[in-house]
C-alpha atoms as a PDB file:
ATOM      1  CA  UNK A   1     -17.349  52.017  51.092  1.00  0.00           C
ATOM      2  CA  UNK A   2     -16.534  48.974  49.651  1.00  0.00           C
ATOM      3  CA  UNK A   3     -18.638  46.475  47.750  1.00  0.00           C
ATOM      4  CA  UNK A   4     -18.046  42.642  46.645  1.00  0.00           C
ATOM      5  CA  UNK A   5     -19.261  41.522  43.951  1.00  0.00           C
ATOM      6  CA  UNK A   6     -22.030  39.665  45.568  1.00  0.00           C
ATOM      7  CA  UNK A   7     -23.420  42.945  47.603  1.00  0.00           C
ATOM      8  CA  UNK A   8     -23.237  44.910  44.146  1.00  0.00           C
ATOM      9  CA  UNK A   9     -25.619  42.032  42.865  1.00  0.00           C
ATOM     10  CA  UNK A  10     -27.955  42.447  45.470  1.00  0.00           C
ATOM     11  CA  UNK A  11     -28.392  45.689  45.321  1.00  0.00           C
ATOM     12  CA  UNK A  12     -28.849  46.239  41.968  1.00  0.00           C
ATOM     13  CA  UNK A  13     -31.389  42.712  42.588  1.00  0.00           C
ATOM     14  CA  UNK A  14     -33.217  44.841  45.183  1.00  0.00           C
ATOM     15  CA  UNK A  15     -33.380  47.875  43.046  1.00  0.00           C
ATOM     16  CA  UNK A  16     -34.254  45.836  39.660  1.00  0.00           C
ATOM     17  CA  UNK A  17     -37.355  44.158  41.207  1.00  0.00           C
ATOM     18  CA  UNK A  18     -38.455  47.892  42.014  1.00  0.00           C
ATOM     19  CA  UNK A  19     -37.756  49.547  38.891  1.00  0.00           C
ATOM     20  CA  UNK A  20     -39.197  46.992  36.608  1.00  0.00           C
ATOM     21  CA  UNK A  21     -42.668  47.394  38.597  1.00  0.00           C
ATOM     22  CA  UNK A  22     -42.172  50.867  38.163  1.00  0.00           C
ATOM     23  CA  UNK A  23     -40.723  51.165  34.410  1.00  0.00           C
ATOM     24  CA  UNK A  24     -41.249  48.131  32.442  1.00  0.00           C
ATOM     25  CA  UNK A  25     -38.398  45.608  31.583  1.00  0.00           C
ATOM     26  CA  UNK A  26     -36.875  47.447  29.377  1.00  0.00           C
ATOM     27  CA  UNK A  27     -35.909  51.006  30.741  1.00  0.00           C
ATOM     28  CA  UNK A  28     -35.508  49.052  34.085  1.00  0.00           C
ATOM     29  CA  UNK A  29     -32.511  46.906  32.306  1.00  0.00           C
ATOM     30  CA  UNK A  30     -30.879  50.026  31.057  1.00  0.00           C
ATOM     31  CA  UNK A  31     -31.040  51.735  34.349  1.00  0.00           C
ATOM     32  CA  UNK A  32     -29.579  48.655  36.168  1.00  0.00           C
ATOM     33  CA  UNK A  33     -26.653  48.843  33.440  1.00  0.00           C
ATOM     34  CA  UNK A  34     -25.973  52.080  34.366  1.00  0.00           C
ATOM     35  CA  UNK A  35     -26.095  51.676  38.402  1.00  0.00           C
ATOM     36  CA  UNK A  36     -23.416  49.013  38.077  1.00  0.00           C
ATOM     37  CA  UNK A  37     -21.166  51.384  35.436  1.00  0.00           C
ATOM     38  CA  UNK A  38     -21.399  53.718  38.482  1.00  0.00           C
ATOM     39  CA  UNK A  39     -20.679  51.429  40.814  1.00  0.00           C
ATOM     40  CA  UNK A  40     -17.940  49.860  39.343  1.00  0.00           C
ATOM     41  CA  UNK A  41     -16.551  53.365  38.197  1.00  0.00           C
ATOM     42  CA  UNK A  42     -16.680  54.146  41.561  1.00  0.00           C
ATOM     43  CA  UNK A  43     -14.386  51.510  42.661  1.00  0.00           C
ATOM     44  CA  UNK A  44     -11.705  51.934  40.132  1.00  0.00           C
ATOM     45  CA  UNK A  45     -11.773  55.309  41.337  1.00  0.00           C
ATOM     46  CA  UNK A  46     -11.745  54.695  45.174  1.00  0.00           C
ATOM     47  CA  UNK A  47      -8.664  52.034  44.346  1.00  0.00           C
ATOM     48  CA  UNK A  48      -6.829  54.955  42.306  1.00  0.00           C
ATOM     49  CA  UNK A  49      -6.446  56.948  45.088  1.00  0.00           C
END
């Protein structure tokens, strides 16, 4: 699956306004970093092969 930059925005949008209900600000912000490291991982790796 592919995502453009825009998508990966809005879901990690989507997901922030959950997690920050849930967690707080700050542990939401450091789980959002790592979502998009993932994500973005996961591209390099899916354009590798």
């Amino acid at each position: 699956m592919k995502f453009s930059k825009k998508q990966i925005d809005e879901i990690i949008t989507k997901k922030t306004d959950g997690l920050i209900s849930e967690f707080g600000l700050q542990k939401a912000k450091k789980i959002v970093t790592a979502i998009k490291k993932n994500l973005l991982a996961e591209q390099r790796r899916r354009k590798a092969l």
